[in-house]
Protein backbone atom coordinates (compact mmCIF):
# COMPACT_ATOMS: atom_id res chain seq x y z
CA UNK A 1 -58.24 -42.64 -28.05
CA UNK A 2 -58.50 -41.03 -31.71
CA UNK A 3 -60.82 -42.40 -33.86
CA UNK A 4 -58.16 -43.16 -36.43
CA UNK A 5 -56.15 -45.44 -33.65
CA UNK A 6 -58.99 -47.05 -32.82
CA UNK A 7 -59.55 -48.35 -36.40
CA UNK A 8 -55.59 -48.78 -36.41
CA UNK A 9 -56.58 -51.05 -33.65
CA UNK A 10 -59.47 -53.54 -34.94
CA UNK A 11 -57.81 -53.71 -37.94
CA UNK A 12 -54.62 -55.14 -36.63
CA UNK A 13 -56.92 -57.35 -34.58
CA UNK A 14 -58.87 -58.77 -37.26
CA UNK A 15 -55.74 -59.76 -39.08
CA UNK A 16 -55.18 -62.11 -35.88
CA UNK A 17 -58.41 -63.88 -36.90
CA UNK A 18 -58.34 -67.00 -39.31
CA UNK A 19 -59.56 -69.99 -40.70
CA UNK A 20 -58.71 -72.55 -38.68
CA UNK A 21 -57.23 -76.06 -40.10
CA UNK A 22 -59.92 -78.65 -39.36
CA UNK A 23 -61.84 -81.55 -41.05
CA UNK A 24 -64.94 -81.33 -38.97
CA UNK A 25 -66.39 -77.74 -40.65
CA UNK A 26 -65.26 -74.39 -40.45
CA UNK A 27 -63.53 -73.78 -37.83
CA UNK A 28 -62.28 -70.16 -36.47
CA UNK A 29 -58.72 -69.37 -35.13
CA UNK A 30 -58.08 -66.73 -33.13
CA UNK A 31 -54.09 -65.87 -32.02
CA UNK A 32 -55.08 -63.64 -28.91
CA UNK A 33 -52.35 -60.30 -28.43
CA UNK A 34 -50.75 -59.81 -25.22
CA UNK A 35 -49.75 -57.02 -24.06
CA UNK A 36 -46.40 -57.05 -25.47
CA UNK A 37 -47.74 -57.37 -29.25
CA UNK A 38 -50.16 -54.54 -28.54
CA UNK A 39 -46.67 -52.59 -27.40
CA UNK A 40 -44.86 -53.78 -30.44
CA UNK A 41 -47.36 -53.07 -33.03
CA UNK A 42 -46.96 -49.46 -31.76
CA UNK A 43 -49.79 -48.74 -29.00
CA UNK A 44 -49.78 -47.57 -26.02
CA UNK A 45 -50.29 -48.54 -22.46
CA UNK A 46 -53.55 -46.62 -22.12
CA UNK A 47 -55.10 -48.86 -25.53
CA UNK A 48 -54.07 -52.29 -23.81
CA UNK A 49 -55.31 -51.24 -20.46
CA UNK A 50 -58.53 -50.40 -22.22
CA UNK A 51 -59.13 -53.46 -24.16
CA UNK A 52 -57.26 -56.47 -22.21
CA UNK A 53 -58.29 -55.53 -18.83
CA UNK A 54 -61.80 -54.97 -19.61
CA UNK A 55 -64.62 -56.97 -18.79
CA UNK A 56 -64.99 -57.73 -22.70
CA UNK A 57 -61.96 -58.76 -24.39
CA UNK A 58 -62.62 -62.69 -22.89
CA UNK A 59 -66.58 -62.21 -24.12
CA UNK A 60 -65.09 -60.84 -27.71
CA UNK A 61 -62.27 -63.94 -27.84
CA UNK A 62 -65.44 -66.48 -26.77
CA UNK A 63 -67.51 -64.65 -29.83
CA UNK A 64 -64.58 -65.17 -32.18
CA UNK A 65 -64.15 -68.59 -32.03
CA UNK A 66 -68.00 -69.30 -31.82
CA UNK A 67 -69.18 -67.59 -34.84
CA UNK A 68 -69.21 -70.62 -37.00
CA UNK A 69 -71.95 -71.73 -34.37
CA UNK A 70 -73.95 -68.77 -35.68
CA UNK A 71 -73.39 -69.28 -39.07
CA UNK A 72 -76.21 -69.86 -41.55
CA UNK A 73 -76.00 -73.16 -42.31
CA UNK A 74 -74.10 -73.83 -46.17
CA UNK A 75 -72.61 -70.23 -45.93
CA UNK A 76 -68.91 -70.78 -47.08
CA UNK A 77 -65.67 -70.45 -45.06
CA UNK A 78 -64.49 -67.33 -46.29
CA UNK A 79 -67.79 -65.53 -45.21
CA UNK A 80 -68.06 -66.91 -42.02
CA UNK A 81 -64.46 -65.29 -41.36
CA UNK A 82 -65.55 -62.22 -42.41
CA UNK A 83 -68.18 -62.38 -40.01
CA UNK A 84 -65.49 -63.08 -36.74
CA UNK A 85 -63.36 -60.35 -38.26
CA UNK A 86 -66.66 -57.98 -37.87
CA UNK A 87 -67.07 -59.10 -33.87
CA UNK A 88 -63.51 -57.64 -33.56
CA UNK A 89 -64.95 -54.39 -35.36
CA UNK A 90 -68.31 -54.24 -33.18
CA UNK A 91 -66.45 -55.15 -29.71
CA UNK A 92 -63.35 -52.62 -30.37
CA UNK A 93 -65.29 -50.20 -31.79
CA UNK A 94 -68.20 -49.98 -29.60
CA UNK A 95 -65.90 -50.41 -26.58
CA UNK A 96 -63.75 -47.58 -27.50
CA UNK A 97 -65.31 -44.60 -29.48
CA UNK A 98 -66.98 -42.39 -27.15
């Protein structure tokens, strides 16, 4: 894969990651892609073969959700969703650029 479509590709991840609606703290959502929404936002078979069939797109979705359990403890919401957004970036990118 280009470098460029990699990018392409944990960027239009990271917009998949949110804040999720919860009383209990900050919480992280993450609305996993399937193959078909990889298809539809324009890549190709070889990019979902290479991230949803590997051994660490379930290790990445885990790491998502858990990073408020890694959070510093009074760091806000808004940074702590920065910081799942950047396990997309780390997992994609170190996955994929060779």
């Amino acid at each position: 894969m280009e470098d460029s479509e990699i990018r392409r590709m944990y960027e239009w991840i990271q917009k998949r990651v949110s804040l999720a609606d919860t009383t209990d703290g900050i919480a992280i959502s993450f609305d996993e892609p399937g193959p078909d929404d990889f298809e539809e936002a324009g890549f190709t078979h070889e990019a979902v073969e290479l991230t949803l069939s590997s051994d660490w797109w379930d290790e990445m979705v885990t790491d998502i959700v858990e990073t408020p359990d890694y959070a510093e403890p009074g760091e806000g919401p808004e940074q702590v969703l920065e910081y799942a957004r950047d396990v997309v970036k780390e997992y994609v990118a170190k996955r994929l650029y060779t």
